[in-house]
C-alpha atoms as a PDB file:
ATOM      1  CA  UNK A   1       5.544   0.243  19.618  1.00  0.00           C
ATOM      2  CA  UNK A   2       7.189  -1.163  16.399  1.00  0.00           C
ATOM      3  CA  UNK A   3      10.499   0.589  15.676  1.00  0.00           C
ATOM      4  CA  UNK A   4      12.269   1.905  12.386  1.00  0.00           C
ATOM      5  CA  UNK A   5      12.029   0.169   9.098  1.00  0.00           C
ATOM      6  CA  UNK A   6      14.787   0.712   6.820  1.00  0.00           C
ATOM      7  CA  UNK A   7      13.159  -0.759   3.832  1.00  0.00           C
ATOM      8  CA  UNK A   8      10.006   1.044   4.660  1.00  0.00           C
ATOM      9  CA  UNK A   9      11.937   4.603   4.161  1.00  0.00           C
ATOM     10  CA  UNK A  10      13.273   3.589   1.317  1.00  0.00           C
ATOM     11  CA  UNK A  11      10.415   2.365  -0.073  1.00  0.00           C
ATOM     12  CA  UNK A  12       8.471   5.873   0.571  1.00  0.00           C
ATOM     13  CA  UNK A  13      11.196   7.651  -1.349  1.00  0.00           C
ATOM     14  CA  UNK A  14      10.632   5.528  -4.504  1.00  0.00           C
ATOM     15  CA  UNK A  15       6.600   5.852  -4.141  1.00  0.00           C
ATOM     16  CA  UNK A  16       7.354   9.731  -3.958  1.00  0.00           C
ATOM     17  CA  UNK A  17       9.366   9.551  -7.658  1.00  0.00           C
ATOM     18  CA  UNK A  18       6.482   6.903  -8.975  1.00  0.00           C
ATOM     19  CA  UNK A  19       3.699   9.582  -7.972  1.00  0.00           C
ATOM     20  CA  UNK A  20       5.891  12.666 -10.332  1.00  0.00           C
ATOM     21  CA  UNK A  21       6.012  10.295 -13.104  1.00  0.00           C
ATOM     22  CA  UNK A  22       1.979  10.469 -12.915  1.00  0.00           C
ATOM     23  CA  UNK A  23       1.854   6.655 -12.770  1.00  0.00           C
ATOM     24  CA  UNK A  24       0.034   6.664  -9.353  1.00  0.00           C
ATOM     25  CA  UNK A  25      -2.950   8.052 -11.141  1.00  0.00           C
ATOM     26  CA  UNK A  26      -4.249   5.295 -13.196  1.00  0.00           C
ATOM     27  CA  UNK A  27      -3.550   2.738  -9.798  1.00  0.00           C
ATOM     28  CA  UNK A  28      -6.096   5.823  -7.990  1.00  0.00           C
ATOM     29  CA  UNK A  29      -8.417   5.790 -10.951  1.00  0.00           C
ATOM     30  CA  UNK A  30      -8.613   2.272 -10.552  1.00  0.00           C
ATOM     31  CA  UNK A  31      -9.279   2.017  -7.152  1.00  0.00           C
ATOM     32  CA  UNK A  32     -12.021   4.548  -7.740  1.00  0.00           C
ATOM     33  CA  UNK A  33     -13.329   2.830 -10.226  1.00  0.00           C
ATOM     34  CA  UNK A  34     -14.124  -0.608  -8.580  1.00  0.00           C
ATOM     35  CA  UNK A  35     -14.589   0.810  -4.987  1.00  0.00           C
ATOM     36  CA  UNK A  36     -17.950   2.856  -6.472  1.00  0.00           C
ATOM     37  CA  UNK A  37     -19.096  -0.245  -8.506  1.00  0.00           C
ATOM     38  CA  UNK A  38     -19.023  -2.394  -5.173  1.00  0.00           C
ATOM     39  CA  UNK A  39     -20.624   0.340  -3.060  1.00  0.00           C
ATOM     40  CA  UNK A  40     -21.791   3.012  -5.252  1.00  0.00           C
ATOM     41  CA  UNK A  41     -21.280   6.700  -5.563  1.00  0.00           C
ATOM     42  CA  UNK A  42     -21.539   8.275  -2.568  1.00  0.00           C
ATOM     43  CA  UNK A  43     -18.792   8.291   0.108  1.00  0.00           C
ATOM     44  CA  UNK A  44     -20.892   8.937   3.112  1.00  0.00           C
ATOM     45  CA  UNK A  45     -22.208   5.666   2.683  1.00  0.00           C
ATOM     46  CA  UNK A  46     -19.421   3.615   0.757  1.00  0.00           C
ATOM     47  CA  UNK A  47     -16.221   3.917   3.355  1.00  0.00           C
ATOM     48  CA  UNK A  48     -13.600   2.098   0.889  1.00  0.00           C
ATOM     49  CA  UNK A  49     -15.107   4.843  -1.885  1.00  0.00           C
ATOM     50  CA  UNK A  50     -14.261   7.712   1.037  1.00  0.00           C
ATOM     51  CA  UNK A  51     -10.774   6.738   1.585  1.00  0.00           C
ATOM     52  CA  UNK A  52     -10.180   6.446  -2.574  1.00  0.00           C
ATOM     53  CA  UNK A  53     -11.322   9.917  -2.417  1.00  0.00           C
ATOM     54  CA  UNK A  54      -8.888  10.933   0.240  1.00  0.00           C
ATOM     55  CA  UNK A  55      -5.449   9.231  -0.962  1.00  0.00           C
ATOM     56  CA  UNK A  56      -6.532  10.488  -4.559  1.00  0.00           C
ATOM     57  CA  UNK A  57      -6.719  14.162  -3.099  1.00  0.00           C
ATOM     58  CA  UNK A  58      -3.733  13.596  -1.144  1.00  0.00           C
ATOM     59  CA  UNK A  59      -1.649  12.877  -4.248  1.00  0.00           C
ATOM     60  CA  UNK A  60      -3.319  15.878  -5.734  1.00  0.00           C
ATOM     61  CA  UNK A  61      -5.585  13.748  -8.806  1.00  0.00           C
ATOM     62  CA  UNK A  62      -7.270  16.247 -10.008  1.00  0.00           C
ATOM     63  CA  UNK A  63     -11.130  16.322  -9.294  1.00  0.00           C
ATOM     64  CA  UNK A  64     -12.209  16.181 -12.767  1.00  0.00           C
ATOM     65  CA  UNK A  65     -10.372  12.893 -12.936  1.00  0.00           C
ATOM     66  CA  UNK A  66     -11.900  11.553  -9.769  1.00  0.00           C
ATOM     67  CA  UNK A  67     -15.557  12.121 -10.992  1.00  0.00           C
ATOM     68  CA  UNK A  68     -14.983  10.461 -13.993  1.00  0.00           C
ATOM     69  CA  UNK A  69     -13.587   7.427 -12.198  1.00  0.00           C
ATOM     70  CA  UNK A  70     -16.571   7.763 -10.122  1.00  0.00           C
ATOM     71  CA  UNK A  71     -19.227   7.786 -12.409  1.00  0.00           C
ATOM     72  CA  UNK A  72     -17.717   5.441 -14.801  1.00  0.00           C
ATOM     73  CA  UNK A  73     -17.493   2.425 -11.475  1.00  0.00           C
ATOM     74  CA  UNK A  74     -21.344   4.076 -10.580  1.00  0.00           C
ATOM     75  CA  UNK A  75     -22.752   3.500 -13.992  1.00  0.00           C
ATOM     76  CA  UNK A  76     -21.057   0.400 -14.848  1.00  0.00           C
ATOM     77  CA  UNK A  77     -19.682   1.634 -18.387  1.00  0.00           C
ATOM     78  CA  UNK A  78     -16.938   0.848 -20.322  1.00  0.00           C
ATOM     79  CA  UNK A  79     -13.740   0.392 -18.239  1.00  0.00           C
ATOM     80  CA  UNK A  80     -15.632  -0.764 -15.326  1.00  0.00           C
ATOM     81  CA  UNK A  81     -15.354  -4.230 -15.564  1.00  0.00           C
ATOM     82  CA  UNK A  82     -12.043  -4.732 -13.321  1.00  0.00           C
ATOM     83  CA  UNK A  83     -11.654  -7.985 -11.453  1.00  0.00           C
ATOM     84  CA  UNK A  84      -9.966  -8.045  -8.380  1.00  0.00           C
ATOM     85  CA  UNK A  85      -7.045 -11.180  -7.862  1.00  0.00           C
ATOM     86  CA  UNK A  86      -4.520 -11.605  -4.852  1.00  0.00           C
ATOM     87  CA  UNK A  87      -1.064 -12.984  -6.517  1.00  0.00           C
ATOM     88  CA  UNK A  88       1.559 -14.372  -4.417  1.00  0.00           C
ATOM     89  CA  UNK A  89       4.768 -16.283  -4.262  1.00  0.00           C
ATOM     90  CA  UNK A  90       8.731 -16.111  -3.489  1.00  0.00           C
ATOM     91  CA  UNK A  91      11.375 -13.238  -4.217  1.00  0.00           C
ATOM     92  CA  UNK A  92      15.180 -13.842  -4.195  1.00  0.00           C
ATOM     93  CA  UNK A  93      16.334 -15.584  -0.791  1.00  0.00           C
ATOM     94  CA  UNK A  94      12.932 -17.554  -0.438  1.00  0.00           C
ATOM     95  CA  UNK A  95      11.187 -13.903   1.151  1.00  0.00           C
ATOM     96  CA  UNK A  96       7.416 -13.900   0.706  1.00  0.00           C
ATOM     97  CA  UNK A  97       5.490 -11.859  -1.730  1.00  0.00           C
ATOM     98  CA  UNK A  98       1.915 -10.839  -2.158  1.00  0.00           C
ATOM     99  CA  UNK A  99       0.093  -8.603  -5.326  1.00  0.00           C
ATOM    100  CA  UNK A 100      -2.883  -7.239  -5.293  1.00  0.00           C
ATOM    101  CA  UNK A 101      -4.424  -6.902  -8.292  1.00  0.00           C
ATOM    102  CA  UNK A 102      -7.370  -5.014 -10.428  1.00  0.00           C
ATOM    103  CA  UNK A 103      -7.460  -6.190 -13.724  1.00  0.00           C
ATOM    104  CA  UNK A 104      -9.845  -6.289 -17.119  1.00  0.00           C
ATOM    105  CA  UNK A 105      -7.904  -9.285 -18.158  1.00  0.00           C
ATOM    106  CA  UNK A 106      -6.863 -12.210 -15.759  1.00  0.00           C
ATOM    107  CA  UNK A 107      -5.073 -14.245 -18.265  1.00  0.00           C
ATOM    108  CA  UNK A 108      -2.523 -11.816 -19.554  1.00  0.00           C
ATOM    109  CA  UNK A 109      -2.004 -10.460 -16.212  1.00  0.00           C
ATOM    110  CA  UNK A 110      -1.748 -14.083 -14.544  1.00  0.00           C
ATOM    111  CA  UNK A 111       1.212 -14.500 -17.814  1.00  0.00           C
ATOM    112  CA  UNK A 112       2.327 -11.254 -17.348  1.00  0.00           C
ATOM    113  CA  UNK A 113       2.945 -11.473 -13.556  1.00  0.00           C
ATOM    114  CA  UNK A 114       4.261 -14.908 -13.932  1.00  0.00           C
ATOM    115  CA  UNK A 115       7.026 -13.561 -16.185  1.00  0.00           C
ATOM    116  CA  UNK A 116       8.137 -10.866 -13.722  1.00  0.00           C
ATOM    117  CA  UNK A 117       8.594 -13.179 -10.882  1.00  0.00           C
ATOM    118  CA  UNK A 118      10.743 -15.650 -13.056  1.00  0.00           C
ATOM    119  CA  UNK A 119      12.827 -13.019 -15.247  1.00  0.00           C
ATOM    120  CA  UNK A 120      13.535 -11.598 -11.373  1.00  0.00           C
ATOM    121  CA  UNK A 121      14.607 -14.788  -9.702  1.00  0.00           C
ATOM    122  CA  UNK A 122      11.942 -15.461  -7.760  1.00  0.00           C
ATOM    123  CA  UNK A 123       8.439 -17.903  -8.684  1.00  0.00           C
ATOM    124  CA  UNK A 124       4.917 -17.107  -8.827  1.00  0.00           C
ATOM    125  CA  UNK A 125       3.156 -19.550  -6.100  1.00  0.00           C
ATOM    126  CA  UNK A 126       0.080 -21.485  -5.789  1.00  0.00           C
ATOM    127  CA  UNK A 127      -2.989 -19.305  -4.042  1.00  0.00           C
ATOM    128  CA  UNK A 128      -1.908 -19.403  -0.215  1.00  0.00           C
ATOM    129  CA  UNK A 129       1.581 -20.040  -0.065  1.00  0.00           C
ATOM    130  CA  UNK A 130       2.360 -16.842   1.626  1.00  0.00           C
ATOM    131  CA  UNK A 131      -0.885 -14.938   2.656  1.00  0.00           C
ATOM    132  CA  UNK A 132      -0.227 -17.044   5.896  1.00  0.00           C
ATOM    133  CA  UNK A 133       2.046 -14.919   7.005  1.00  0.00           C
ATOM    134  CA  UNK A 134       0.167 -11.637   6.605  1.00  0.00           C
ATOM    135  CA  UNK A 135      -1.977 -10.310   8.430  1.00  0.00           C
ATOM    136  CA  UNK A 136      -4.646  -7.621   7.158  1.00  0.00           C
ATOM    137  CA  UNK A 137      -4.542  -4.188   9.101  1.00  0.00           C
ATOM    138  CA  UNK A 138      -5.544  -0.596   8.487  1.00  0.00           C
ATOM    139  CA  UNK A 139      -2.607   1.788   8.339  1.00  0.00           C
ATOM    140  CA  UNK A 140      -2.527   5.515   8.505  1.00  0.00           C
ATOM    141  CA  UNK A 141      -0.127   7.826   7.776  1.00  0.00           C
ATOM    142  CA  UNK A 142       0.899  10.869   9.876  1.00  0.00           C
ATOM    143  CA  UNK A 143       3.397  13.587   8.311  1.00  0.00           C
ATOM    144  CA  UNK A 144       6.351  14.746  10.579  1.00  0.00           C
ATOM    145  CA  UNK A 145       6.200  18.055   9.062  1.00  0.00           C
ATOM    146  CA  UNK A 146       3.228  18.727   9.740  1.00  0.00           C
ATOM    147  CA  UNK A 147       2.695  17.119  13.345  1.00  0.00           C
ATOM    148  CA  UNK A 148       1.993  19.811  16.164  1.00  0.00           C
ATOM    149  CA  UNK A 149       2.724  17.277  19.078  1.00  0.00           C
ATOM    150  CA  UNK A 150       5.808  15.497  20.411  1.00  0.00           C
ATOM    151  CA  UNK A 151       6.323  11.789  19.462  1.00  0.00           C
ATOM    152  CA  UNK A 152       5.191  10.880  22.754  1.00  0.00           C
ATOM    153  CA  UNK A 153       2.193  12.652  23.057  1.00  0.00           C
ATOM    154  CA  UNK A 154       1.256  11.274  19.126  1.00  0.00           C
ATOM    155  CA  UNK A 155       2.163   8.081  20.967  1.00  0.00           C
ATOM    156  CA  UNK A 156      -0.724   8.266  23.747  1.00  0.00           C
ATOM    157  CA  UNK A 157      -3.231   9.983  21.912  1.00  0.00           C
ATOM    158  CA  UNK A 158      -2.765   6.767  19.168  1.00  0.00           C
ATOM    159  CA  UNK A 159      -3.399   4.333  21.540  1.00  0.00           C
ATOM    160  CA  UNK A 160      -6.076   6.239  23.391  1.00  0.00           C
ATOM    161  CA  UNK A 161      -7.997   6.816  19.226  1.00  0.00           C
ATOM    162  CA  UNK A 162      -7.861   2.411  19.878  1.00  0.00           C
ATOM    163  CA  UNK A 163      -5.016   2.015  17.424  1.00  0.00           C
ATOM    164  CA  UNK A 164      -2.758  -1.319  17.688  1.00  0.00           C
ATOM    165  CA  UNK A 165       0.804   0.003  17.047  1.00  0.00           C
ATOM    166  CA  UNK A 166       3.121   3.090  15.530  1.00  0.00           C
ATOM    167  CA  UNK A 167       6.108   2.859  13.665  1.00  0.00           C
ATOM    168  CA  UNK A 168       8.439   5.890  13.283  1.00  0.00           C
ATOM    169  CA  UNK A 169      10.056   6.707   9.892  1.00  0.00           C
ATOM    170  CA  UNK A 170      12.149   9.587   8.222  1.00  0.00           C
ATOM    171  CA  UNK A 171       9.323  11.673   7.436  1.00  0.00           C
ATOM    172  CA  UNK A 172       6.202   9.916   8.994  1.00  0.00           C
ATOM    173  CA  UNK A 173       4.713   7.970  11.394  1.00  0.00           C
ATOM    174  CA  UNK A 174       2.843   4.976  10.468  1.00  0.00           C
ATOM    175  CA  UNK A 175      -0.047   3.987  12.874  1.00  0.00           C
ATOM    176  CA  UNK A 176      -1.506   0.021  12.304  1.00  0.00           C
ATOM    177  CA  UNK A 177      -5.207  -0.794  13.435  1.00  0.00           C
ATOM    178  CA  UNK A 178      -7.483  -3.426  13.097  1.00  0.00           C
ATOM    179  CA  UNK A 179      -9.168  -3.076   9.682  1.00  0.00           C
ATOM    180  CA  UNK A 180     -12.058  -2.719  10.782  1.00  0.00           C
ATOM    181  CA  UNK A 181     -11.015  -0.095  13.459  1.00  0.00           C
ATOM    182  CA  UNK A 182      -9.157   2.241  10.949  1.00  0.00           C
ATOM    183  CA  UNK A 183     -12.194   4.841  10.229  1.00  0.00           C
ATOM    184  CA  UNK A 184     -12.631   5.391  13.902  1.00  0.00           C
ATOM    185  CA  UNK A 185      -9.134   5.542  14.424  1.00  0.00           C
ATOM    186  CA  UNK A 186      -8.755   7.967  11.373  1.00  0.00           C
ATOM    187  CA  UNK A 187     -11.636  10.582  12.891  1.00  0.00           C
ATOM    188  CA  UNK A 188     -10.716  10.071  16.104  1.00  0.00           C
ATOM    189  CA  UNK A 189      -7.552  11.714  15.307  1.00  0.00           C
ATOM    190  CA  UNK A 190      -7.893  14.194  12.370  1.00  0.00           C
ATOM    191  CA  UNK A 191     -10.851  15.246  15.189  1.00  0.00           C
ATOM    192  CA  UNK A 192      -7.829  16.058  17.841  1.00  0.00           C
ATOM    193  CA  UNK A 193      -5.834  17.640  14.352  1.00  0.00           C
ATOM    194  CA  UNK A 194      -3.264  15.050  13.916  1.00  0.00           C
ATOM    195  CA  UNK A 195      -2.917  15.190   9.988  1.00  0.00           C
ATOM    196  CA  UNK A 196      -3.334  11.788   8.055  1.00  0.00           C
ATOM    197  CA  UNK A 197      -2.138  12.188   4.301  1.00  0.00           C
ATOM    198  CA  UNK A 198      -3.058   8.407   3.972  1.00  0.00           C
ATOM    199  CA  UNK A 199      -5.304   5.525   4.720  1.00  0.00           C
ATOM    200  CA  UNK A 200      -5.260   2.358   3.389  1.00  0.00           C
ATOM    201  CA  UNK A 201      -5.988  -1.547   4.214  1.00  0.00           C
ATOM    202  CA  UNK A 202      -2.758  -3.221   4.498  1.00  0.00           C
ATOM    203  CA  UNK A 203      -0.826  -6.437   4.379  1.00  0.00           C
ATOM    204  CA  UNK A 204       1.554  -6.492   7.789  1.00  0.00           C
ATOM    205  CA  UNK A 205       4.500  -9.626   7.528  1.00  0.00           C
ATOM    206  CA  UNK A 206       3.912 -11.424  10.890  1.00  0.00           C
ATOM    207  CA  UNK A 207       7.401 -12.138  10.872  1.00  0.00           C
ATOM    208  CA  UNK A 208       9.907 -10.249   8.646  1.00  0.00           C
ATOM    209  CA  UNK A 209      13.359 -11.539   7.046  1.00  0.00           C
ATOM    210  CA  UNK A 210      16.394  -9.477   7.224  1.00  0.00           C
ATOM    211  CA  UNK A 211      18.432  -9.285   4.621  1.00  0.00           C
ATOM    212  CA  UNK A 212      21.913  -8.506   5.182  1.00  0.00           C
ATOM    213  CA  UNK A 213      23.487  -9.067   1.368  1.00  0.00           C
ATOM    214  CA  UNK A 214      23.229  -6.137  -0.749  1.00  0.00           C
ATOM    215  CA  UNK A 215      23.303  -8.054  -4.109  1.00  0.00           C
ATOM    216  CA  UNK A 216      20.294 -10.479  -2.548  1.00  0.00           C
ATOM    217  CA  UNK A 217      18.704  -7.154  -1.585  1.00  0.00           C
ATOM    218  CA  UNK A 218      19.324  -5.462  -4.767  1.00  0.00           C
ATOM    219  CA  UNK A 219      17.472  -8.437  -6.713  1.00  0.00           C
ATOM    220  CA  UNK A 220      14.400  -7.951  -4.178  1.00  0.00           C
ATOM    221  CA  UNK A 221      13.886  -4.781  -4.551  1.00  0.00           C
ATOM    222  CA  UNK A 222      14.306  -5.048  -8.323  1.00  0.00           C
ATOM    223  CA  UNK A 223      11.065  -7.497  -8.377  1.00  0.00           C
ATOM    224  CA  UNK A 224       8.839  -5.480  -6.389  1.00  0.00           C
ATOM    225  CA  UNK A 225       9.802  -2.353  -8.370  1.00  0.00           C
ATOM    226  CA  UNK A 226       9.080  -4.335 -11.715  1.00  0.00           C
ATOM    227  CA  UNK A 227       5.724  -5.421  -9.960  1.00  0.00           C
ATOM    228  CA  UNK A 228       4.527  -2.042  -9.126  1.00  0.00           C
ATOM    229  CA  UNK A 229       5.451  -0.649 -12.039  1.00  0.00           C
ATOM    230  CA  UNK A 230       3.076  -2.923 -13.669  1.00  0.00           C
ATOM    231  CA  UNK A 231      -0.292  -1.377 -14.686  1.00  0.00           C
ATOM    232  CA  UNK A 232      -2.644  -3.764 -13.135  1.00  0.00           C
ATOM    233  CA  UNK A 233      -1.321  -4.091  -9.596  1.00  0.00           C
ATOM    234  CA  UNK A 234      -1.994  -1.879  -6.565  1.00  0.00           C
ATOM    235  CA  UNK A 235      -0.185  -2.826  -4.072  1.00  0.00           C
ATOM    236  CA  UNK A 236       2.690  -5.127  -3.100  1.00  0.00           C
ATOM    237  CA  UNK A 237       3.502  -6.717   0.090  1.00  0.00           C
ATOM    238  CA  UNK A 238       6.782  -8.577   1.164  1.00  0.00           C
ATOM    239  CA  UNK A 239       8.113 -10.120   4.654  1.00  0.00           C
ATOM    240  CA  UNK A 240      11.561  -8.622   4.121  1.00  0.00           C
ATOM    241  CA  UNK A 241      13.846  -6.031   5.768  1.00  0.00           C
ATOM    242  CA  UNK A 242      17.409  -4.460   5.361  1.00  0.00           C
ATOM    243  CA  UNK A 243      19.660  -4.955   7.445  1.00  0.00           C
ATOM    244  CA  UNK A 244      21.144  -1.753   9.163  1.00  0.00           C
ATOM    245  CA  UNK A 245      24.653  -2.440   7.745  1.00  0.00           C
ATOM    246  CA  UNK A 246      23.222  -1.873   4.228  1.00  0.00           C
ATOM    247  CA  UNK A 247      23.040   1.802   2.936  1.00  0.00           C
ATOM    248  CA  UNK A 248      20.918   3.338   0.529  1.00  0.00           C
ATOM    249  CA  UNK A 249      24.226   3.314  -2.202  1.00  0.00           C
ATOM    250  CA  UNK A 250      24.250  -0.640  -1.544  1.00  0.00           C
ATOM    251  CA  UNK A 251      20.737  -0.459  -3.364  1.00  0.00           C
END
């Protein structure tokens, strides 16, 4: 089993002050949007739709919001017409970075995106320069406070759903699959009532880089925040770690 990832507690902190500020919402609507244009409507039959549905409830979008997205992706309307673009390239201290993006516009984001990487000391890359080193899996996302079973037995009954790994964190635990897997894996265990506030297809590092300098790590950090904060990208992805000398006041 993977162990702890400081960065990755971190980084769940900061997604928890991005979701108050609302901004989560239009990345959701999004999501919605394109994932019931490629597979229409209905959820039973359009898994990527079903798990929009899910992390869009789990960060309480309302539902009026979520049928709109829906129907607007279903009937192909105005707003639909979002193209979807992998970015990639190298933060501070050479670490790899991937974007994923949905987007009505791919020349002002390309420009856009450029801009961040440069301004933030790192360079936007030619198309495979770093998905390499990533691997795509399905991760879940179990709550601590609201887990009824020991570690261990969450550990067993993981493995036993067909799941690849776990990785412990402050406040959950973060179980990796096969993409392909990660429904099964999902019902498998919200059937034994291990909660899952989130499911998503993921970008793992194969290898990761730790970074022991704070003001290298500070710089990091500070482009992948000014990515996500960026409208048109979902998700980011990066092969770095901090170092366990480095506290959360370094950053």
């Amino acid at each position: 089993m993977s162990g702890h990832s400081k960065w990755a507690n971190i980084k769940h902190k900061k997604a928890k002050v991005d979701a108050q500020k609302g901004k989560i919402f239009t990345k959701l609507g999004r999501e919605l949007i394109v994932a019931a244009k490629a597979g229409g409507p209905d959820p039973a039959n359009n898994f990527r739709l079903k798990i929009a549905i899910d992390n869009a409830k789990a960060a309480n979008m309302p539902n009026d919001n979520i049928q709109r997205a829906i129907q607007k992706g279903a009937g192909g309307g105005e707003g639909s017409n979002y193209e979807e673009l992998q970015y990639e390239g190298y933060g501070p201290g050479g670490v790899a970075v991937m974007a994923t993006i949905l987007t009505d516009n791919r020349n002002r984001t390309a420009g856009e995106v450029r801009h961040i990487f440069s301004k933030n000391g790192g360079n936007l890359g030619e198309t495979g320069c770093v998905s390499w080193m990533f691997e795509e899996k399905g991760q879940l996302t179990v709550p601590r406070s609201e887990l009824k079973v020991s570690e261990d037995d969450l550990m067993l009954m993981v493995l036993e759903a067909g799941a690849e790994d776990m990785q412990s964190e402050d406040e959950s635990f973060q179980v990796y699959t096969e993409s392909t897997e990660m429904e099964s894996v999902r019902q498998a265990l919200l059937d034994q009532g291990i909660p899952i506030s989130e499911a998503a297809v993921t970008l793992i590092p194969q290898n990761t880089v730790e970074i022991a300098d704070a003001e290298q790590a500070q710089k990091i950090i500070r482009l992948i925040e000014t990515l996500e904060e960026h409208d048109d990208i979902q998700n980011v992805y990066t092969n770095f770690d901090l170092a366990d000398s480095l506290s959360e006041a370094d950053l």
